[in-house]
N, C-alpha and C. Protein backbone atom coordinates (compact mmCIF):
# COMPACT_ATOMS: atom_id res chain seq x y z
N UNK A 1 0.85 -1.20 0.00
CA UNK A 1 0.00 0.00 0.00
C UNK A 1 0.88 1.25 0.00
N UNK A 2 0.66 2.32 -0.89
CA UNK A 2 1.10 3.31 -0.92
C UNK A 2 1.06 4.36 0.43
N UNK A 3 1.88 4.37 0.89
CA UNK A 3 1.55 5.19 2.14
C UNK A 3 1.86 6.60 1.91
N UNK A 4 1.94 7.27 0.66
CA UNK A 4 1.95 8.91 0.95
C UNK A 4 0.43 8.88 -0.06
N UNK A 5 0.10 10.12 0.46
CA UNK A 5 -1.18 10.59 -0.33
C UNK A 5 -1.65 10.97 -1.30
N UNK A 6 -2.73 11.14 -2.05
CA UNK A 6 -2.32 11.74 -3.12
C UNK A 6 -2.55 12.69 -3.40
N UNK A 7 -2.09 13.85 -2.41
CA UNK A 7 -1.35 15.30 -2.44
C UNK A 7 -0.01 15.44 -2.31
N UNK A 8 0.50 14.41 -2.58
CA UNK A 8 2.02 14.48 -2.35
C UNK A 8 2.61 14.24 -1.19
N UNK A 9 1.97 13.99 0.08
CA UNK A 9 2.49 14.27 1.39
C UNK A 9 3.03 12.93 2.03
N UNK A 10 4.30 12.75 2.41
CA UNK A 10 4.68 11.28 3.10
C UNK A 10 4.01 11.27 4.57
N UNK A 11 3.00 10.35 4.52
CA UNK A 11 2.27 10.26 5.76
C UNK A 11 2.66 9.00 6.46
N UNK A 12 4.06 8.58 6.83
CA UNK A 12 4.30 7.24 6.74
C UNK A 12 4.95 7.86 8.39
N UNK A 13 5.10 7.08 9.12
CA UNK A 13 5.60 7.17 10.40
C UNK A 13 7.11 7.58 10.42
N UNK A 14 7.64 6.41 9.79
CA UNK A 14 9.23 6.97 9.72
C UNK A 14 9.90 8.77 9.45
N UNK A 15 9.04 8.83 8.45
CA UNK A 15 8.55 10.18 7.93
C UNK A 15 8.70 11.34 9.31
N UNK A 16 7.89 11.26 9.63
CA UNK A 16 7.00 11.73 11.28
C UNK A 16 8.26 11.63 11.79
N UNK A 17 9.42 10.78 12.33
CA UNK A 17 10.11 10.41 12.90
C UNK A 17 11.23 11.30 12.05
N UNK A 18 11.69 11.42 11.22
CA UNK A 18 13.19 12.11 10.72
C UNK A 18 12.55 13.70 10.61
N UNK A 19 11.12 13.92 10.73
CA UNK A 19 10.74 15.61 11.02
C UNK A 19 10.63 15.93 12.49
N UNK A 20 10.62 14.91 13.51
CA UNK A 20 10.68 14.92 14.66
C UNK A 20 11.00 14.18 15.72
N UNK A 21 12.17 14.14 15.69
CA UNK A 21 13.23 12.95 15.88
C UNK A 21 13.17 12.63 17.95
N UNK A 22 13.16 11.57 18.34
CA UNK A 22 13.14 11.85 19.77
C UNK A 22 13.93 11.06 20.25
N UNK A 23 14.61 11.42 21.32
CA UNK A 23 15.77 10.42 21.56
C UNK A 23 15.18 9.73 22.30
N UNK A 24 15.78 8.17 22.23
CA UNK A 24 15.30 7.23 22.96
C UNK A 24 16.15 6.72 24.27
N UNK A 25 15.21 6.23 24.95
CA UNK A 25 15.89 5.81 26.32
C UNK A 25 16.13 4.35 26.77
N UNK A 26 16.89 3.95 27.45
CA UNK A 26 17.14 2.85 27.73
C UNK A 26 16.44 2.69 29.08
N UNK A 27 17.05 1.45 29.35
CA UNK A 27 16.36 0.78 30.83
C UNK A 27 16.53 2.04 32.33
N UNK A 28 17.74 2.17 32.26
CA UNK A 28 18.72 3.43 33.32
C UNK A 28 17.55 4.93 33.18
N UNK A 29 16.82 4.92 32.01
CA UNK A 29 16.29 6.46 31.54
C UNK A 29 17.25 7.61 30.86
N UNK A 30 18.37 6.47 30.44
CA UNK A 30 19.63 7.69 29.62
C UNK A 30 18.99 7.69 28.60
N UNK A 31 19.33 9.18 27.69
CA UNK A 31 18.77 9.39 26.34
C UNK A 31 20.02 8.79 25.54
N UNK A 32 20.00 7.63 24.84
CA UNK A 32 20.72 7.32 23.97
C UNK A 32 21.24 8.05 22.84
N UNK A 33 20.50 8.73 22.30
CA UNK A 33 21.00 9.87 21.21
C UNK A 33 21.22 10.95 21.75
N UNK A 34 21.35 11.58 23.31
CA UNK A 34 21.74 12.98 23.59
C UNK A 34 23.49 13.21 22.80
N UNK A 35 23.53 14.27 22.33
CA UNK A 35 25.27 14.55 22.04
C UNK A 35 25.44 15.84 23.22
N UNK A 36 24.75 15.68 24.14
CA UNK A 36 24.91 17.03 25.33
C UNK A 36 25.99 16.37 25.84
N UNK A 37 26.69 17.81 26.97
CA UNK A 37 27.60 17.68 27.95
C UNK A 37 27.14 18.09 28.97
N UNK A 38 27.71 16.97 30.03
CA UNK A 38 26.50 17.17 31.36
C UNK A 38 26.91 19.01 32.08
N UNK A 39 25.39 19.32 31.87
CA UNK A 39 25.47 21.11 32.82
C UNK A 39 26.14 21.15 34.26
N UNK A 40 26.79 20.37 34.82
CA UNK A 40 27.43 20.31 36.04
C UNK A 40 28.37 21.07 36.25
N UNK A 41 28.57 22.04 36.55
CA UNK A 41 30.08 22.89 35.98
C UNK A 41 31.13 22.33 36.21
N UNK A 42 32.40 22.36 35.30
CA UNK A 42 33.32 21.46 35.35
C UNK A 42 33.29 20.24 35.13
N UNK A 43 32.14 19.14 34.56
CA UNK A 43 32.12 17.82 34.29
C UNK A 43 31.92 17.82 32.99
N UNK A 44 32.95 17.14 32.30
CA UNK A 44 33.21 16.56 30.56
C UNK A 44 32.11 15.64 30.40
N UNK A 45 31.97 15.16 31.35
CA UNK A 45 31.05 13.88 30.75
C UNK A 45 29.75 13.94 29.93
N UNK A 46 29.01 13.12 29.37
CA UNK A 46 27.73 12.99 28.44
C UNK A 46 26.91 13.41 29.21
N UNK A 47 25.83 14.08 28.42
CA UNK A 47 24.79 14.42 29.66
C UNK A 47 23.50 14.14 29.08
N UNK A 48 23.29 12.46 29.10
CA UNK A 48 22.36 11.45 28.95
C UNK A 48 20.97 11.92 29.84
N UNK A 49 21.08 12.50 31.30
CA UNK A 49 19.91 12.10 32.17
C UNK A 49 19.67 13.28 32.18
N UNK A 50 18.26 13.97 31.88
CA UNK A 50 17.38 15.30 31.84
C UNK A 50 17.05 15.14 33.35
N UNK A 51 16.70 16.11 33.77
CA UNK A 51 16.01 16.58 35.02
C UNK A 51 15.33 18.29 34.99
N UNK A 52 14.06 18.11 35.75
CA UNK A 52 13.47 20.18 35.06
C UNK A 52 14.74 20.88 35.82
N UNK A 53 14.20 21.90 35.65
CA UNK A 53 15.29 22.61 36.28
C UNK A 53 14.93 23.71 37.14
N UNK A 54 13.56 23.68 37.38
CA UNK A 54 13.20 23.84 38.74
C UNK A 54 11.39 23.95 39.10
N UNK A 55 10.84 23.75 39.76
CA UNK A 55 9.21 23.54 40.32
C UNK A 55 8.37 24.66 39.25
N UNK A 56 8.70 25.44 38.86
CA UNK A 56 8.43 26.43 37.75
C UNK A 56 8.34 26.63 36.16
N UNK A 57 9.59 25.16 36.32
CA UNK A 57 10.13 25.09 34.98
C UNK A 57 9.93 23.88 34.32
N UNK A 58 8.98 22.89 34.78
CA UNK A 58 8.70 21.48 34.58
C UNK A 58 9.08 21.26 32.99
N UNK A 59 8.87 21.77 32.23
CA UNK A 59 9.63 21.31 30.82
C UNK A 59 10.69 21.98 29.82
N UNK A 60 11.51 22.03 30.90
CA UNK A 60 12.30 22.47 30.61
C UNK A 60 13.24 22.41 31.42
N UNK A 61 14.34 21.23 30.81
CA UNK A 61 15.62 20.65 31.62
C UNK A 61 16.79 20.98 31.22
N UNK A 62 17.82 20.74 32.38
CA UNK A 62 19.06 20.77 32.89
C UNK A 62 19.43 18.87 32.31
N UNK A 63 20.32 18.85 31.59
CA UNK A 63 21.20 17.28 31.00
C UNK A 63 22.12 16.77 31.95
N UNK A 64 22.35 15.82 32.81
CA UNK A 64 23.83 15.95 33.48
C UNK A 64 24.19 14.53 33.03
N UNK A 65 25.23 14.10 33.30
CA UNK A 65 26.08 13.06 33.62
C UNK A 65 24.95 11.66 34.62
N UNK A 66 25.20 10.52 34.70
CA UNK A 66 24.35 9.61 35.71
C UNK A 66 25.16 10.18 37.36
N UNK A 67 26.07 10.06 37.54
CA UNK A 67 26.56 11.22 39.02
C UNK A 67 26.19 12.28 39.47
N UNK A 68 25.90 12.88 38.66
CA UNK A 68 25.26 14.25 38.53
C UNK A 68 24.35 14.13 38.60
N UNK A 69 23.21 13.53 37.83
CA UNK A 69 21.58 13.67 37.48
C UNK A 69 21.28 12.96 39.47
N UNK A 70 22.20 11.68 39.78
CA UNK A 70 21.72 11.69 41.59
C UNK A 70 22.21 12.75 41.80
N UNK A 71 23.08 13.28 42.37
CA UNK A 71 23.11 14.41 43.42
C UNK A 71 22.46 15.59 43.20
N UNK A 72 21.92 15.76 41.57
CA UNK A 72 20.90 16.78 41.61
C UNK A 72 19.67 17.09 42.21
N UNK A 73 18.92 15.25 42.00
CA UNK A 73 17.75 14.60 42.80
C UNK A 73 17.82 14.60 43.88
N UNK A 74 18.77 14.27 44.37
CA UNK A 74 18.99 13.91 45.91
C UNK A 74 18.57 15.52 46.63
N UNK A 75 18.70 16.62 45.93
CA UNK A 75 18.48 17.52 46.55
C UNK A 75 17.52 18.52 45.66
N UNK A 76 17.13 17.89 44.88
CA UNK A 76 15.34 17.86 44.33
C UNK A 76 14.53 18.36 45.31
N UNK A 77 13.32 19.48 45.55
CA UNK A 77 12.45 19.73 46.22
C UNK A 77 11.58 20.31 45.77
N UNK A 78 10.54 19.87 45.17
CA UNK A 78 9.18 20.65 44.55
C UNK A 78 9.03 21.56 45.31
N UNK A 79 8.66 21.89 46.75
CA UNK A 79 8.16 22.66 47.56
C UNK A 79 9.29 23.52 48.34
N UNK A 80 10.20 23.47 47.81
CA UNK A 80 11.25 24.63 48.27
C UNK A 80 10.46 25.67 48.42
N UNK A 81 10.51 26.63 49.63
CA UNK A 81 9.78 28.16 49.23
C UNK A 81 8.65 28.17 49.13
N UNK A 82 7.96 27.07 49.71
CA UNK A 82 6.19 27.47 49.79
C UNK A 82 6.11 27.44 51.22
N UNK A 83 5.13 28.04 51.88
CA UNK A 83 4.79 28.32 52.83
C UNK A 83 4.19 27.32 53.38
N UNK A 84 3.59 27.06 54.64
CA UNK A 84 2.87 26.15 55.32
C UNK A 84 1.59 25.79 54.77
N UNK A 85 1.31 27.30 54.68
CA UNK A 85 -0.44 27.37 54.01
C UNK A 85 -0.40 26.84 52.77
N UNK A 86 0.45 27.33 51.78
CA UNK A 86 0.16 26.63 50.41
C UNK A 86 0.42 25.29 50.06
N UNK A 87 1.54 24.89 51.33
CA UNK A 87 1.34 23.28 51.11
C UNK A 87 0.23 22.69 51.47
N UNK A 88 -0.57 23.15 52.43
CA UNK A 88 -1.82 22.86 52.89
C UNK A 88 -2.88 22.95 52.15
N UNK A 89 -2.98 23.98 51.22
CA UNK A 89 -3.77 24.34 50.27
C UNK A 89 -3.77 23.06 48.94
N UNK A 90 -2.59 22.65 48.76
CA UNK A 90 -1.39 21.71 47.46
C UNK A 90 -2.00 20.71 48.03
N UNK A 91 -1.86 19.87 49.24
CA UNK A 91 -2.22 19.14 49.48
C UNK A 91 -4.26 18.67 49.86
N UNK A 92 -4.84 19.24 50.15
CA UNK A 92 -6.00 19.57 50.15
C UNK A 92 -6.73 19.58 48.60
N UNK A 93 -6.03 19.95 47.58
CA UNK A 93 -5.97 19.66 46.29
C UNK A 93 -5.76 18.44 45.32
N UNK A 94 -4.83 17.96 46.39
CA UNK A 94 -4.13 16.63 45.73
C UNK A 94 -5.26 15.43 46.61
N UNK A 95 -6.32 15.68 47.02
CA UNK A 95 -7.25 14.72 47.73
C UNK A 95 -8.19 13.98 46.87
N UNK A 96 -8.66 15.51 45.85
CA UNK A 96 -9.57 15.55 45.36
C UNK A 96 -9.07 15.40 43.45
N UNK A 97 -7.95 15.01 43.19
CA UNK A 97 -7.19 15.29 42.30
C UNK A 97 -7.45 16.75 41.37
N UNK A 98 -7.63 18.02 42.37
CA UNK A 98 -7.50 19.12 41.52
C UNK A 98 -8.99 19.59 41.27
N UNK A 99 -9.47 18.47 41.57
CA UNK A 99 -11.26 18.57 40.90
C UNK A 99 -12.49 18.60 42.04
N UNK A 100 -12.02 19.55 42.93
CA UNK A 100 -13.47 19.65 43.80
C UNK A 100 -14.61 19.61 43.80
N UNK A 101 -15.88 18.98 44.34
CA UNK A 101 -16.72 18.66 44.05
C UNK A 101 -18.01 19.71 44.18
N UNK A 102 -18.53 20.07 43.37
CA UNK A 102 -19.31 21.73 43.31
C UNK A 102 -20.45 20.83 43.90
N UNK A 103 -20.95 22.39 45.04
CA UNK A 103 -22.46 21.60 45.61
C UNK A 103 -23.14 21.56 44.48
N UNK A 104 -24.53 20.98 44.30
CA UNK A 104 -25.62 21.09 43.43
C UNK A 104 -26.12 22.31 43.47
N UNK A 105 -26.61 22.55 42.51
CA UNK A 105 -27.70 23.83 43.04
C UNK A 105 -28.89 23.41 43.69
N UNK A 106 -29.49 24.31 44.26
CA UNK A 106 -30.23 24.64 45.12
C UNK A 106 -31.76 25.07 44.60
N UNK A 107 -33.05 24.45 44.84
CA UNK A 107 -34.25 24.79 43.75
C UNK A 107 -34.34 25.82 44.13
N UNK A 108 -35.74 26.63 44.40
CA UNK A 108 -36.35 27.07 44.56
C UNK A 108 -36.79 27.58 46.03
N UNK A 109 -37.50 26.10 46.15
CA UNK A 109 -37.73 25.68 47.65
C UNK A 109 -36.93 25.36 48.43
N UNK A 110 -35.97 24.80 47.80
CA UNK A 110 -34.42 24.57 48.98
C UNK A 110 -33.88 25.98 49.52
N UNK A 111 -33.90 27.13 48.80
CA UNK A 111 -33.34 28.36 48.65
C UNK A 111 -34.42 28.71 50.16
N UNK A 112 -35.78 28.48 49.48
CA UNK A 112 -36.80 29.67 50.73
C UNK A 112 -36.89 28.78 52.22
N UNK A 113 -36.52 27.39 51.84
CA UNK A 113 -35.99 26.47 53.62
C UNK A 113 -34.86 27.49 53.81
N UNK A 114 -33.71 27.50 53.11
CA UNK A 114 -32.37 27.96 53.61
C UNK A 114 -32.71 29.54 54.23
N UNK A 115 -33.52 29.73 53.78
CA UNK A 115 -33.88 31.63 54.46
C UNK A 115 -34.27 31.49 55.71
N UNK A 116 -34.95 30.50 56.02
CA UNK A 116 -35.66 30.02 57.16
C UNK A 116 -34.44 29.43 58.12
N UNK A 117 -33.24 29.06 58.22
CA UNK A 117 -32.02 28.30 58.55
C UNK A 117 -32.32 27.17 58.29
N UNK A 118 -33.41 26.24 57.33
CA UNK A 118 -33.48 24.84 57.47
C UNK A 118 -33.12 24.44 56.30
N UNK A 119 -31.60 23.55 56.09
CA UNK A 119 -30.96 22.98 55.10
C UNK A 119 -31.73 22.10 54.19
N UNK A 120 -32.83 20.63 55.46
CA UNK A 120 -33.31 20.01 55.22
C UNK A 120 -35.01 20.29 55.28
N UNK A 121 -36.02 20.17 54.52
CA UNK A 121 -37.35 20.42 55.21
C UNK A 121 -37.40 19.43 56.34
N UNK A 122 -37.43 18.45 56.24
CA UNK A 122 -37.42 17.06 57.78
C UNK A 122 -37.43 17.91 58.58
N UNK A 123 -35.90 19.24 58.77
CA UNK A 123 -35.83 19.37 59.99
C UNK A 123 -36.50 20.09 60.89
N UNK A 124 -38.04 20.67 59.94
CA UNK A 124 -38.74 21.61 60.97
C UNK A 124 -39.73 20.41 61.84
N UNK A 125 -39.68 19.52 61.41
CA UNK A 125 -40.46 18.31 62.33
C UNK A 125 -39.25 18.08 63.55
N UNK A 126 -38.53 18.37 63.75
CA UNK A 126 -37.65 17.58 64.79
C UNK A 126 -36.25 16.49 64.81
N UNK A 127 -36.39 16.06 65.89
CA UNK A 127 -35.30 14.77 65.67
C UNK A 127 -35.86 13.99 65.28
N UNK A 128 -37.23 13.61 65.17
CA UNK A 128 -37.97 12.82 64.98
C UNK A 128 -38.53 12.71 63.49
N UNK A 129 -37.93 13.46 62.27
CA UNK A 129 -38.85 13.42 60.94
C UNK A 129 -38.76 12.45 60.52
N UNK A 130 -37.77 11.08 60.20
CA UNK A 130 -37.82 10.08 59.12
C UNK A 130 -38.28 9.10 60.36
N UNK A 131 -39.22 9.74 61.42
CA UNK A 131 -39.97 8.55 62.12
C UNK A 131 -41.56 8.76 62.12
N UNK A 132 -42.41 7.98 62.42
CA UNK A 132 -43.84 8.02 62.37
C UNK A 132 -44.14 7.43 64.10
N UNK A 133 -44.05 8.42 64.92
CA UNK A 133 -44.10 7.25 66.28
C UNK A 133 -46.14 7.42 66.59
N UNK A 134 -46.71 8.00 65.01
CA UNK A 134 -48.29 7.56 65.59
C UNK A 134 -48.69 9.56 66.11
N UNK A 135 -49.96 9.26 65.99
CA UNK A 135 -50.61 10.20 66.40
C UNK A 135 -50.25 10.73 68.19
N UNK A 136 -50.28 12.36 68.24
CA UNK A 136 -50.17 12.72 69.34
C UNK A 136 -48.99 12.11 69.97
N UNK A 137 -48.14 11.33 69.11
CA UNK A 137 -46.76 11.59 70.31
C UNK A 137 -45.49 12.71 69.85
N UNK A 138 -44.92 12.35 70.70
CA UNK A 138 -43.97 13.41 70.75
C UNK A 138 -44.31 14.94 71.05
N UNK A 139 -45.08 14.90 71.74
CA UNK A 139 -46.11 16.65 72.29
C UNK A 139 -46.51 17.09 71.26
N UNK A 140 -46.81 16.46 70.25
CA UNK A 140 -47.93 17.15 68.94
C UNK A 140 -49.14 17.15 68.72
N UNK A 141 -49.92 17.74 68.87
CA UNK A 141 -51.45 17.95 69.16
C UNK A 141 -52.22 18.63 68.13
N UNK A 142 -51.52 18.87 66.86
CA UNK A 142 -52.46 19.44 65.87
C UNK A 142 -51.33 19.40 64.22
N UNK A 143 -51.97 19.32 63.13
CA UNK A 143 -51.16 19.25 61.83
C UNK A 143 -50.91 20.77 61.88
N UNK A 144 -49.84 21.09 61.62
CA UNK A 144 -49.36 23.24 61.42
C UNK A 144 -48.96 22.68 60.03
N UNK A 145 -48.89 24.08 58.85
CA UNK A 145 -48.00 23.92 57.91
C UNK A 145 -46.54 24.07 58.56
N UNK A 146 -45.55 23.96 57.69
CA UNK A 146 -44.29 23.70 58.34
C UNK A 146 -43.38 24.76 58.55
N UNK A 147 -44.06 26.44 57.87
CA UNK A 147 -43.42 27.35 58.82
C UNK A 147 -43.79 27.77 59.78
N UNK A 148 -45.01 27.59 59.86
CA UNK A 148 -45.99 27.82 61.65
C UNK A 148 -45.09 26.52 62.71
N UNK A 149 -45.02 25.38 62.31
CA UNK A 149 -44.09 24.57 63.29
C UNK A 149 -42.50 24.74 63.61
N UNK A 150 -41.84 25.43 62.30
CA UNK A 150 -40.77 26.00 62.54
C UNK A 150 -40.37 27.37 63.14
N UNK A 151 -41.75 27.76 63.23
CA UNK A 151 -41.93 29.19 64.64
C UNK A 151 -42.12 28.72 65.73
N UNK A 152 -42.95 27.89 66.05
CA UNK A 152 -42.83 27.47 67.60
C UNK A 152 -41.64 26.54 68.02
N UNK A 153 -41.25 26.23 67.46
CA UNK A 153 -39.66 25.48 67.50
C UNK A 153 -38.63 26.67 67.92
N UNK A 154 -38.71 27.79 67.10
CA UNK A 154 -38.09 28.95 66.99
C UNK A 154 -38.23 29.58 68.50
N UNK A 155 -39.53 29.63 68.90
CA UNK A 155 -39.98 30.58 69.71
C UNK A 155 -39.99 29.54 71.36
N UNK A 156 -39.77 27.75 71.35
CA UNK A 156 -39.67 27.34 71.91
C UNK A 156 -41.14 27.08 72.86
N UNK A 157 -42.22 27.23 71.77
CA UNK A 157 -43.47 27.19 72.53
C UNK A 157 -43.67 25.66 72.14
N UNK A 158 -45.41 25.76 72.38
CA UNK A 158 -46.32 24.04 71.81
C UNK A 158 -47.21 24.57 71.26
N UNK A 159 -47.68 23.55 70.23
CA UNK A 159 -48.53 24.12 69.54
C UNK A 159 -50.46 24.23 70.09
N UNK A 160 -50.14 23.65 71.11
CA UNK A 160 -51.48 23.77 71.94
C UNK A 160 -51.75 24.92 72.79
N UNK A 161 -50.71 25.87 72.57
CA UNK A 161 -50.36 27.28 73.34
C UNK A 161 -51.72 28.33 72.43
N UNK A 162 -51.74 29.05 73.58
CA UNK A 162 -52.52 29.81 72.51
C UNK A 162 -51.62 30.97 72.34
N UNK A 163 -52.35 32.16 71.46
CA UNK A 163 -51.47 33.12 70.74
C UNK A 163 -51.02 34.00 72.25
N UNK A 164 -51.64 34.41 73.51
CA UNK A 164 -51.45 35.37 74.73
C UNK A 164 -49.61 34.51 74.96
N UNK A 165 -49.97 33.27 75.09
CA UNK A 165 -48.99 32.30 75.83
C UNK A 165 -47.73 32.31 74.83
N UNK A 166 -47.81 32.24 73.52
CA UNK A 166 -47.07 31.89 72.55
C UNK A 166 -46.07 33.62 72.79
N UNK A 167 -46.99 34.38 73.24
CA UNK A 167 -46.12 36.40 73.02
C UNK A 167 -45.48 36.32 74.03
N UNK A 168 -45.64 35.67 75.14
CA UNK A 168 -45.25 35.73 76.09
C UNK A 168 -43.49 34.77 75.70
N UNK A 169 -43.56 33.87 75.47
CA UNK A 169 -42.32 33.05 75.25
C UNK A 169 -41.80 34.06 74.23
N UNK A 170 -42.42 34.79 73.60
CA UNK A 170 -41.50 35.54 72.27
C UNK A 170 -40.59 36.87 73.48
N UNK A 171 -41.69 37.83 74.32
CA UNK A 171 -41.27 38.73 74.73
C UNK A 171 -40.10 38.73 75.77
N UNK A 172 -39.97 37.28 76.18
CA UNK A 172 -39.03 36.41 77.18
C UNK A 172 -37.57 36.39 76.23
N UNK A 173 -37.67 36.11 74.75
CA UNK A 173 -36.95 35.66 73.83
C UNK A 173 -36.22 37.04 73.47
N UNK A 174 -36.99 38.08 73.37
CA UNK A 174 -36.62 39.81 72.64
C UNK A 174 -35.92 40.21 73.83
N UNK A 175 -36.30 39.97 75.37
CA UNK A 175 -35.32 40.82 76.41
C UNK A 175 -34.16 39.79 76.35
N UNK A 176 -34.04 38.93 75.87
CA UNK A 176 -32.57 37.87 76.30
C UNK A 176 -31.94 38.22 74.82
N UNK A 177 -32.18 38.41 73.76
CA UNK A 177 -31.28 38.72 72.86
C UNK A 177 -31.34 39.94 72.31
N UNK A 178 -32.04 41.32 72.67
CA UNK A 178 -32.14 42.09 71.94
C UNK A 178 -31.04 43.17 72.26
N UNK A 179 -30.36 44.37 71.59
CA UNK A 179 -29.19 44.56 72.14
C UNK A 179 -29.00 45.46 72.73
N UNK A 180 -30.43 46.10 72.98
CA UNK A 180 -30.66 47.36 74.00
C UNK A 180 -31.00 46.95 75.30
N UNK A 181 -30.79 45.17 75.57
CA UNK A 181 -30.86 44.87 76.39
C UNK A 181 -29.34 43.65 77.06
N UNK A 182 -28.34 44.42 76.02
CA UNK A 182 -27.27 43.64 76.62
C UNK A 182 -25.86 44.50 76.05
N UNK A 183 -26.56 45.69 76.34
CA UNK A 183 -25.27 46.58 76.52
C UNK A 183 -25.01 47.25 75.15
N UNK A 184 -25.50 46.76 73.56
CA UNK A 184 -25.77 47.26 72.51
C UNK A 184 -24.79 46.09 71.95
N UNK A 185 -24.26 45.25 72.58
CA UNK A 185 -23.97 43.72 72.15
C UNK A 185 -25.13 42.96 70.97
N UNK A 186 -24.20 43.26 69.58
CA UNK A 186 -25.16 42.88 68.07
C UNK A 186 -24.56 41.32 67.63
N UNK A 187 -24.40 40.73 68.71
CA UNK A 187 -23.94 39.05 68.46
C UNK A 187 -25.14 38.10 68.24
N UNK A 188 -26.32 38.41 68.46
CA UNK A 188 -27.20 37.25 68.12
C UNK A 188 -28.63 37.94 67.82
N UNK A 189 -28.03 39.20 67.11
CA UNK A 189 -28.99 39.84 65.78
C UNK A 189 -29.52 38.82 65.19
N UNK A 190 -28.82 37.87 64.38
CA UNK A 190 -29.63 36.78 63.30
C UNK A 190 -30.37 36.28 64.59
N UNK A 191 -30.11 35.59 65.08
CA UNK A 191 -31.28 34.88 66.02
C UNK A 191 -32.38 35.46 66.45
N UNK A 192 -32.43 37.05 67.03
CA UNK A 192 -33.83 38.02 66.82
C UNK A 192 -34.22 38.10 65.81
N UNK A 193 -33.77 37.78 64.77
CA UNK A 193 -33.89 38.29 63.75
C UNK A 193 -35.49 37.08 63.40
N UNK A 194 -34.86 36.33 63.50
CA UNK A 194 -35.49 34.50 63.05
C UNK A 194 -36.86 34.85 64.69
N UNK A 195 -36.45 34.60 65.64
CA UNK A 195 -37.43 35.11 66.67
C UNK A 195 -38.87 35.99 66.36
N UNK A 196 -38.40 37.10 65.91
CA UNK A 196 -39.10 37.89 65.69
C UNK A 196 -40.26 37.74 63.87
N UNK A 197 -39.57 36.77 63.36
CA UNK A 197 -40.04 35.85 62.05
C UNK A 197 -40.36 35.09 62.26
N UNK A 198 -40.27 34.60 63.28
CA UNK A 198 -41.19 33.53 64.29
C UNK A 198 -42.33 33.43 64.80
N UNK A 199 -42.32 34.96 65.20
CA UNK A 199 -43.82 35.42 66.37
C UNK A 199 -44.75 36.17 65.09
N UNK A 200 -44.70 36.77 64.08
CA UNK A 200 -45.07 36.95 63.00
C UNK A 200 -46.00 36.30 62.13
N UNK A 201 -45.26 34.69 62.29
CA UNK A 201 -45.98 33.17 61.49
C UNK A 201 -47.00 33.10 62.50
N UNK A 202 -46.68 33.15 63.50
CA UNK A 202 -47.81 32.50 64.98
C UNK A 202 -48.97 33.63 64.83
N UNK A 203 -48.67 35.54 64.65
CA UNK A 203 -49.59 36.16 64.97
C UNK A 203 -50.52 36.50 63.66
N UNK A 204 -49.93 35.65 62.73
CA UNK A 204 -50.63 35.86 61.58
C UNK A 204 -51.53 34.38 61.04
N UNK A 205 -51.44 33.32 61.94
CA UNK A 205 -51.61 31.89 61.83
C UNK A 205 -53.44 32.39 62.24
N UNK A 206 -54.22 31.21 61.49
CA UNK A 206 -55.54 31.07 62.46
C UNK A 206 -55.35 29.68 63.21
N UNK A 207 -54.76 28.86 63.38
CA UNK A 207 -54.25 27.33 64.14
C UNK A 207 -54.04 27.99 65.47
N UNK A 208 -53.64 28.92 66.11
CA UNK A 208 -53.95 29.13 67.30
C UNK A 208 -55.06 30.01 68.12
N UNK A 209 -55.57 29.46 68.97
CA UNK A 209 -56.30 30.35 69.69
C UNK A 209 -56.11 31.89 70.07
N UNK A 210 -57.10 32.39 70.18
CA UNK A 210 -57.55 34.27 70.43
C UNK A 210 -56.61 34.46 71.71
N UNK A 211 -57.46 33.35 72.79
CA UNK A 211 -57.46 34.01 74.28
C UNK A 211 -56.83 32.67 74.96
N UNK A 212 -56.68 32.61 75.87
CA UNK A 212 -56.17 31.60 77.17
C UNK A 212 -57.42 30.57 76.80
């Protein structure tokens, strides 16, 4: 079979090979065809064994001698000159081979739980969501939708409270975190924050009672 084309072009391997010639290596990793002299200063010898020539410079080598190419290695250090942190960082990298794993996105509804602090919906039911322990246990006494139950969770009431009882646990909740009541200390703002988005769901709910 004719192996050039018929545009004229030698498409034959050997071809490929005398336009881009590569030296080959033996068992040791010497380049058999190098005609270098090893970069060692002061050493005549062949300089068969490549090595980079430094963490920066990965392709692009220094030739030495087999004496030379060890004592170059021997004192080889990728991480010369990085800091603690970036080896930490290098390594933390090298876990995941480079390719960290992106969260999913987030719907809709996952987004308006997460406003609420709840990652999972389950978790406005309790410790108790992937269980069924039956009607009326666990101090539950009525079906709420699940941001009315994630206010009394919030607000630390029951849902058999009525709305007088339910203000009362809120107004208990506003003097312990609010910051005109702890010196102008703004450390558990988000938590009034959610509190007060709490007593809101309850005073706007019809599931609880008027009066006592």
């Amino acid at each position: 079979m004719d192996k050039k084309d018929p545009f004229g072009f030698d498409m034959s391997v050997s071809s490929a090979k005398k336009k881009n010639p590569r030296g080959r290596r033996g068992m040791s990793g010497a380049s058999e065809t190098s005609t270098r002299v090893c970069d060692h200063e002061g050493c005549e010898e062949a300089g068969k064994f490549r090595a980079p020539k430094s963490p920066e410079q990965m392709d692009d080598y220094l030739w030495f001698c087999q004496q030379h190419a060890r004592e170059y290695n021997l004192k080889w250090n990728f991480f010369d000159g990085t800091s603690e942190a970036e080896l930490m960082a290098q390594m933390d990298q090298d876990r995941v081979w480079e390719r960290p794993t992106k969260p999913f996105k987030r719907s809709e509804e996952q987004r308006a739980w997460a406003r609420l602090g709840v990652d999972d919906p389950h978790q406005v039911l309790g410790a108790n969501a992937t269980q069924n322990p039956g009607r009326n246990k666990g101090g539950s006494t009525r079906r709420l939708p699940p941001t009315e139950r994630r206010a009394i969770e919030i607000l630390d009431a029951k849902d058999s409270m009525s709305k007088p009882q339910i203000r009362k646990q809120y107004k208990a909740l506003i003097k312990v975190l609010h910051p005109d009541m702890n010196g102008g200390d703004r450390s558990q703002e988000e938590q009034l924050n959610e509190v007060v988005w709490a007593w809101d769901q309850v005073k706007a709910s019809k599931h609880f009672r008027e009066k006592d």
